[in-house]
N, C-alpha and C. Protein backbone atom coordinates (compact mmCIF):
# COMPACT_ATOMS: atom_id res chain seq x y z
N UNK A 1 0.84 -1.17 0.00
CA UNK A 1 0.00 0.00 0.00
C UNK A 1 0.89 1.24 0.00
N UNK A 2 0.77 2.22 -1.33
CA UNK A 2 1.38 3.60 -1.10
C UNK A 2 1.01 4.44 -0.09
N UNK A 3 1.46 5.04 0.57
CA UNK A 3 1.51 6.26 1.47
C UNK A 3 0.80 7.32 0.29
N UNK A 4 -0.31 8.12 0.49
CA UNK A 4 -0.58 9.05 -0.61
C UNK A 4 -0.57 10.42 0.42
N UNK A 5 -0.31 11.53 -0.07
CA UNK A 5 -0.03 12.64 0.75
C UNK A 5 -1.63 13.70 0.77
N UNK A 6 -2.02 13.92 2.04
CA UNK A 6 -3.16 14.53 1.97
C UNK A 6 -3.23 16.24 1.35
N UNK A 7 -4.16 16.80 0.94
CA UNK A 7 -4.29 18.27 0.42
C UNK A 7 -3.60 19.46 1.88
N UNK A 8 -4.46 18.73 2.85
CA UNK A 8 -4.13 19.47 4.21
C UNK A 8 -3.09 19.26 5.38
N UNK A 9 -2.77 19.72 5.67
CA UNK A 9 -1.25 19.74 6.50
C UNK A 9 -2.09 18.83 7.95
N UNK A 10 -0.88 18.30 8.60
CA UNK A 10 -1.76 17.62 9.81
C UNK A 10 -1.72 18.41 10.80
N UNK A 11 -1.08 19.65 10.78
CA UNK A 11 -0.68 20.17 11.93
C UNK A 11 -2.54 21.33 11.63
N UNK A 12 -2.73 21.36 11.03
CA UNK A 12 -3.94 22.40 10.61
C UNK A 12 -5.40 21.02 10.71
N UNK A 13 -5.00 19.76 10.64
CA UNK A 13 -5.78 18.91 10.89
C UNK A 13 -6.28 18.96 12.54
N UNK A 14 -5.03 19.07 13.50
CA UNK A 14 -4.89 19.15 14.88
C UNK A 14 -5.63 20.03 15.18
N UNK A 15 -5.16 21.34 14.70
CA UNK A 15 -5.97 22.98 15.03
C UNK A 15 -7.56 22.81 15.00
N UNK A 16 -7.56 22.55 14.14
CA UNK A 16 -9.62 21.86 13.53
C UNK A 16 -10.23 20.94 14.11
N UNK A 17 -9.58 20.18 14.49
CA UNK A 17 -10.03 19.25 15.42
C UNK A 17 -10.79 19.83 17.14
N UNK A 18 -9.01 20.16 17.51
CA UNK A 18 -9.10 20.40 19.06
C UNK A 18 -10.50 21.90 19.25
N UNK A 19 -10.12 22.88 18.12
CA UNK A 19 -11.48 24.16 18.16
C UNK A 19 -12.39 23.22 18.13
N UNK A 20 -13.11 21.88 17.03
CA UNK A 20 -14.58 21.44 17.68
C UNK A 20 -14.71 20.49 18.58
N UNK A 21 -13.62 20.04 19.34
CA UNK A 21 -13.87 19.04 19.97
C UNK A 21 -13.81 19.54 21.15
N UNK A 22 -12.74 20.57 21.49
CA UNK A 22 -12.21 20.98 22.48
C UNK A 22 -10.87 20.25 23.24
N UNK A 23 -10.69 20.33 24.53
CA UNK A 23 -9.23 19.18 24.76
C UNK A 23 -9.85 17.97 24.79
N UNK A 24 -8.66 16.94 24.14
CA UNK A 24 -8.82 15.71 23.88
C UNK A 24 -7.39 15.18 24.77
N UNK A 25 -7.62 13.95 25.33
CA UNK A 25 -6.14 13.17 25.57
C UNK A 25 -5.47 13.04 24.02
N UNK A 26 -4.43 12.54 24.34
CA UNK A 26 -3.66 12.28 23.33
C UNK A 26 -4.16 10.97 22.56
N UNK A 27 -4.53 10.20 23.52
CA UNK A 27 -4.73 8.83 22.72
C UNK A 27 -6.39 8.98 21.70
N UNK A 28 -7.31 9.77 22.72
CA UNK A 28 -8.27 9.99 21.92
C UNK A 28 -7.67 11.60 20.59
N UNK A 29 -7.14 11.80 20.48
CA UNK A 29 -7.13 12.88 19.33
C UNK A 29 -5.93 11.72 18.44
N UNK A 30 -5.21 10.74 18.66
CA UNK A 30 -5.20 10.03 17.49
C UNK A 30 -5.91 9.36 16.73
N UNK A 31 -7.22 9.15 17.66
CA UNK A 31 -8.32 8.23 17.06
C UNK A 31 -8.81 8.86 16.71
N UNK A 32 -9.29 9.99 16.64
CA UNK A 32 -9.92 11.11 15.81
C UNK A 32 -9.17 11.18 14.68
N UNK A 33 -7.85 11.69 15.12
CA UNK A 33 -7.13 11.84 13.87
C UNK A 33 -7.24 10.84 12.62
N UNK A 34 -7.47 9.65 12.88
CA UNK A 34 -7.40 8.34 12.23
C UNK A 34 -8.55 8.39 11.42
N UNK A 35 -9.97 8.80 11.70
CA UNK A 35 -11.19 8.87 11.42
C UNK A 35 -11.20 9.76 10.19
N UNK A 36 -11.05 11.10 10.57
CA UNK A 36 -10.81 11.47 9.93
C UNK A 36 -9.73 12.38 8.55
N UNK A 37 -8.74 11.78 8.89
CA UNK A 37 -7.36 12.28 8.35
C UNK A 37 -6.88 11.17 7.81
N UNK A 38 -6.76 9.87 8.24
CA UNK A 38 -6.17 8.42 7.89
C UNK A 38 -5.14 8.01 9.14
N UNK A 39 -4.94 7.05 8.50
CA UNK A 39 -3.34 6.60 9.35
C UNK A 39 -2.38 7.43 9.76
N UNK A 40 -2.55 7.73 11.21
CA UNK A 40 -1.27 8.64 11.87
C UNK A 40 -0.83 7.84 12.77
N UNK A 41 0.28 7.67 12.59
CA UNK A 41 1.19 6.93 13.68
C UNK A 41 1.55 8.00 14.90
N UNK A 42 1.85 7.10 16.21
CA UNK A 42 2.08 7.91 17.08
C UNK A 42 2.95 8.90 17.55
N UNK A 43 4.19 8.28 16.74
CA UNK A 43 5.09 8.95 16.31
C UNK A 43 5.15 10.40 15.75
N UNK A 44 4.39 10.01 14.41
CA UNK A 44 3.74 11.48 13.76
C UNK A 44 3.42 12.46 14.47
N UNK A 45 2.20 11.59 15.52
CA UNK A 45 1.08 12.59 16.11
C UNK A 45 1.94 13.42 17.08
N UNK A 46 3.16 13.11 17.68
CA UNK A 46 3.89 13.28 19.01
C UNK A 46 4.51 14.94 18.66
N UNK A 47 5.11 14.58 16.81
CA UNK A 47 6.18 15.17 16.60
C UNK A 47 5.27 16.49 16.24
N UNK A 48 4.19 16.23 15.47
CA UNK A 48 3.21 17.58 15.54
C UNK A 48 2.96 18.56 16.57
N UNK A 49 2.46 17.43 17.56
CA UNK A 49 2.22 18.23 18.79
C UNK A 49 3.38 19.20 19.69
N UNK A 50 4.44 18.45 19.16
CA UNK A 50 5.91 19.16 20.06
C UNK A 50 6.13 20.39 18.93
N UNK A 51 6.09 20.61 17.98
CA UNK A 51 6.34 21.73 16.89
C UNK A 51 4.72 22.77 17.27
N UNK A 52 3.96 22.27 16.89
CA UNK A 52 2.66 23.47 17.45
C UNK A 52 3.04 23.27 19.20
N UNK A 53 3.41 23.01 20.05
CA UNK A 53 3.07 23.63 21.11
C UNK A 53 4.53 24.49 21.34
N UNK A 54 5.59 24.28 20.92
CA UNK A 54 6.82 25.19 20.31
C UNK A 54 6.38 26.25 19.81
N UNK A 55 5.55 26.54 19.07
CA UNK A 55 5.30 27.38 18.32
C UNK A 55 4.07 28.56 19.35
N UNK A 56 3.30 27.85 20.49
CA UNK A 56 3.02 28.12 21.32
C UNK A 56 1.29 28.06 20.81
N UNK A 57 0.92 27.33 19.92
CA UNK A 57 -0.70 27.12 19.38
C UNK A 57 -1.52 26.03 20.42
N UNK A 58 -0.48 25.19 20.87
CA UNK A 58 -1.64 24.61 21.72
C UNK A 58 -0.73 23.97 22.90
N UNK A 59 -1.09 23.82 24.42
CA UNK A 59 -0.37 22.95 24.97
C UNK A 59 -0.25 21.64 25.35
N UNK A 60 0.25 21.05 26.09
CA UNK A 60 0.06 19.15 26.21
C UNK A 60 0.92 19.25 27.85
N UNK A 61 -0.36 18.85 28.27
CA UNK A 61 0.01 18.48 29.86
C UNK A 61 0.19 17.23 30.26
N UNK A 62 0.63 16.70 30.90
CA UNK A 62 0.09 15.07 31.62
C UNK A 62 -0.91 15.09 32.88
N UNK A 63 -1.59 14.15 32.42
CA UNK A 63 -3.22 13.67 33.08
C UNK A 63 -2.29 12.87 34.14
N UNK A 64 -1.77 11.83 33.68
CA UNK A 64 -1.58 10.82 34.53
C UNK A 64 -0.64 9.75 33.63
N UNK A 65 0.31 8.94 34.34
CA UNK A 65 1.56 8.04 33.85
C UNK A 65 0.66 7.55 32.65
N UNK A 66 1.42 7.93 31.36
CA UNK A 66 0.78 7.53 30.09
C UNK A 66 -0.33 8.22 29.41
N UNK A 67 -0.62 9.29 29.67
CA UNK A 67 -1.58 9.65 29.35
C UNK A 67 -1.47 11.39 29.48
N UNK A 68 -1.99 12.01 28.56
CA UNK A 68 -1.55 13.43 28.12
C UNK A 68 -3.07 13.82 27.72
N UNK A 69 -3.14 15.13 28.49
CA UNK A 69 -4.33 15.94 27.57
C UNK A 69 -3.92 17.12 26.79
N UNK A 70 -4.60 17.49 25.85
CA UNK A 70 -3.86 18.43 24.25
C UNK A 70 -4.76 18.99 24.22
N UNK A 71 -4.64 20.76 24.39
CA UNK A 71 -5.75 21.51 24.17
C UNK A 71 -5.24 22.93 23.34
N UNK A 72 -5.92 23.73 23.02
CA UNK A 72 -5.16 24.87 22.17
C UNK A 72 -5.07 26.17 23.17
N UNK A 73 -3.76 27.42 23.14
CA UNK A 73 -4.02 27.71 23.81
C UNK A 73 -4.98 28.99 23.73
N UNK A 74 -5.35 29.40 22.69
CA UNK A 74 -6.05 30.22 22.35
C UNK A 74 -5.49 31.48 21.19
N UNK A 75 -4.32 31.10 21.29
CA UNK A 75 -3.48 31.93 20.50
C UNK A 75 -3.53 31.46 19.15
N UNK A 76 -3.42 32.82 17.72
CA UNK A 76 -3.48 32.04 16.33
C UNK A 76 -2.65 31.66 16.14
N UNK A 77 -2.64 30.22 14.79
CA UNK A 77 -1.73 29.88 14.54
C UNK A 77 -0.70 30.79 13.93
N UNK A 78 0.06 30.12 13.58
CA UNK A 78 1.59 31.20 12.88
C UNK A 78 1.38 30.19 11.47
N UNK A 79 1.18 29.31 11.46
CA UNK A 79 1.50 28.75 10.09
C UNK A 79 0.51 29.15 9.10
């Protein structure tokens, strides 16, 4: 199976998401992500989240050992 590259960036997939969903854990905003975006590995999803919350668009706290909640911080994106 080819890898095919989507129209929309994932990091603008994240942004769209978390505004209608609001904060999600991490494990549930990959399964979102999956739904609707395709196959994101966790990997992927990790390295997104560390570049937008660098960038200062959204942050990622820990809930509890293994487990992270991801919310935006209200600020626009830069990209």
């Amino acid at each position: 199976m080819s890898k095919v590259w989507s129209p929309r960036p994932i990091s603008l997939a994240i942004v769209e998401l978390l505004e209608r969903k609001g904060p999600l854990t991490d494990v549930a905003l990959q399964k979102e992500m999956e739904d609707s975006f395709g196959e994101v590995s966790f990997r992927e999803l990790n390295k997104e989240l560390m570049r937008l919350e660098m960038q200062g668009v959204l942050r990622v706290s820990r809930l509890m050992k293994g487990k992270r909640q991801v919310e935006l911080t209200g600020k626009p994106a830069i990209d």
